[in-house]
Protein backbone atom coordinates (compact mmCIF):
# COMPACT_ATOMS: atom_id res chain seq x y z
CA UNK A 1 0.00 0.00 0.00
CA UNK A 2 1.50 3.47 -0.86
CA UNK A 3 2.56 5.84 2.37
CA UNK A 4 -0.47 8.17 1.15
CA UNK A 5 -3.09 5.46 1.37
CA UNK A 6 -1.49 4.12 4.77
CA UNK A 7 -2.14 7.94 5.56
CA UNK A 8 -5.92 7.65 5.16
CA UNK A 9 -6.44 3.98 6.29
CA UNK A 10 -4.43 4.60 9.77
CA UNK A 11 -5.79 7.12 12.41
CA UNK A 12 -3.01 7.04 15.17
CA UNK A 13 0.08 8.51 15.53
CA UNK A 14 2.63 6.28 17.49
CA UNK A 15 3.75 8.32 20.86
CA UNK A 16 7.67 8.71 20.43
CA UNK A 17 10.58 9.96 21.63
CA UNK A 18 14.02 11.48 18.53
CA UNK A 19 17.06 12.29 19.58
CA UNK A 20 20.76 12.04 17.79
CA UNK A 21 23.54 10.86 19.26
CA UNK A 22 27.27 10.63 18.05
CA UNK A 23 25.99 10.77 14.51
CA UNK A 24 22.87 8.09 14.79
CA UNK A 25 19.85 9.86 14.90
CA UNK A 26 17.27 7.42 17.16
CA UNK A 27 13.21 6.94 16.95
CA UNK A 28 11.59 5.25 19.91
CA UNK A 29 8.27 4.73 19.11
CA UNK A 30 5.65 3.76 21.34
CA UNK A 31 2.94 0.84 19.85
CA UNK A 32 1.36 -1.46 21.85
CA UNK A 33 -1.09 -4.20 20.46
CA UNK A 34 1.60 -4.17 17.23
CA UNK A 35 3.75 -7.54 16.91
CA UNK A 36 6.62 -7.82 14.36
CA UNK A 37 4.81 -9.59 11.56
CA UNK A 38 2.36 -6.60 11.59
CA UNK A 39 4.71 -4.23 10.96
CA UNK A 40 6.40 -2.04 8.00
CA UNK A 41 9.30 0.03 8.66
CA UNK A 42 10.24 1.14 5.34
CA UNK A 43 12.31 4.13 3.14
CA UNK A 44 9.99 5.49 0.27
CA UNK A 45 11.51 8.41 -1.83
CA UNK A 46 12.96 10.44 0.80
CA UNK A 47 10.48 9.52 3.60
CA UNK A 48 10.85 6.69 6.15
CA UNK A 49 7.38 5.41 6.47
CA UNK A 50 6.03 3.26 9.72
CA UNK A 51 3.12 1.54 9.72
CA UNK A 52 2.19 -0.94 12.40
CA UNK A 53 -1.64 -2.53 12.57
CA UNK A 54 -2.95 -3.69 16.15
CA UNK A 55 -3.94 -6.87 16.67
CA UNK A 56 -7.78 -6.85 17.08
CA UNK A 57 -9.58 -9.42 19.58
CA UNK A 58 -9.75 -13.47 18.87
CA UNK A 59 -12.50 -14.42 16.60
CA UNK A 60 -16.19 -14.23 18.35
CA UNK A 61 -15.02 -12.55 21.27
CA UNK A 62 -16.44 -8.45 22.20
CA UNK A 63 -15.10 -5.89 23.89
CA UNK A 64 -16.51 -5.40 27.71
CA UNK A 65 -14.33 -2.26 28.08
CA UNK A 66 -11.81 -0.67 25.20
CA UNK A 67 -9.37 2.39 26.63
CA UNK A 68 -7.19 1.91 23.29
CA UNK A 69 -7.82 4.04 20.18
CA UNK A 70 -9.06 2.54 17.50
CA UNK A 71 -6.64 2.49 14.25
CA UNK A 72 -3.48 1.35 12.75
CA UNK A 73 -0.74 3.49 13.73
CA UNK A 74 1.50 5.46 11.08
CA UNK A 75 4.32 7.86 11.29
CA UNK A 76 6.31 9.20 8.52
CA UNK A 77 9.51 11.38 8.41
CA UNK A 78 11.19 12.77 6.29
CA UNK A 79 14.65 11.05 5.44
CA UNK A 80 17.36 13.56 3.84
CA UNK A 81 20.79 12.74 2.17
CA UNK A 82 22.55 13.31 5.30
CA UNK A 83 21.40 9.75 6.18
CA UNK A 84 22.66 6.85 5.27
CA UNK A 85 19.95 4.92 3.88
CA UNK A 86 22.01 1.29 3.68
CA UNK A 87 22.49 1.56 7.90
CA UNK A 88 18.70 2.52 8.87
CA UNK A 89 17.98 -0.71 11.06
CA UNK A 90 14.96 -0.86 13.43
CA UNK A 91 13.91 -3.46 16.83
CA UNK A 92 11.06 -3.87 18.57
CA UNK A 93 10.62 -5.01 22.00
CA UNK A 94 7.54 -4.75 24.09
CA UNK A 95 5.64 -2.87 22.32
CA UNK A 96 8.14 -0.10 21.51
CA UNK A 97 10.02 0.32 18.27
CA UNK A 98 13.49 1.30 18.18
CA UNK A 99 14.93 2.92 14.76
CA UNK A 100 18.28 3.99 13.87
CA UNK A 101 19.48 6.03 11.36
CA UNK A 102 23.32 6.67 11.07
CA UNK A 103 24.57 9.67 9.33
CA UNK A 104 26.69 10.11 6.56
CA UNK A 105 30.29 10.61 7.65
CA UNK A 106 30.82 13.69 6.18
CA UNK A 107 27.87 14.90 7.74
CA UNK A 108 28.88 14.30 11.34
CA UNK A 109 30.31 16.92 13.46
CA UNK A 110 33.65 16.63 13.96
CA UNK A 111 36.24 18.95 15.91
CA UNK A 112 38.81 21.47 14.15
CA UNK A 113 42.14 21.08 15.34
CA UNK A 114 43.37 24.53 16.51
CA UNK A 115 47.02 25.59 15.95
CA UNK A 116 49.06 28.39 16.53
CA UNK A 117 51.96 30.18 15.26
């Protein structure tokens, strides 16, 4: 399915957390109800697109009580040549999706040597 149908299908955003850190930029994304088989982590043009779909209850049961949202959950960002595309890996554990994305060497900071003299 194409990121902008995902889009329209999928009505919750996952809660997360970004931060970067000695040149890997890292995604922890919050979605319960999602196991691995459900899931699609995936670079599309220049966007990474996630897409994760809850499993719903056994077959026949009901729900008594339902505090969860409703809806597949989809995030995308936008993924710009400063990342290396070929390192982008991604875990999940509990519930909670971890996704890396290491910059480009010559992207990373890197300290100038001072001299004098």
């Amino acid at each position: 399915m194409a990121a902008k149908e995902l889009e329209k299908a999928a009505t919750v955003r996952p809660v997360g957390t970004i931060w970067e850190e000695n040149g890997v930029v890292h995604l922890r994304l919050e979605m319960p109800g999602v196991e691995k088989k459900d899931l699609d982590v995936r670079v599309e043009d220049d966007q990474l697109v996630i897409h994760g779909r809850r499993t719903e209850l056994p077959e026949g049961a009901r729900h008594v009580v339902r505090e969860r949202r409703r809806g597949d959950y989809y995030q995308v960002y936008t993924v710009d040549d400063s990342v290396d595309r070929d390192k982008i890996a991604a875990n999940l554990d509990n519930g909670v999706l971890y996704v890396t994305l290491h910059l480009k060497e010559a992207v990373k900071p890197r300290r100038i040597e001072i001299k004098t003299g």
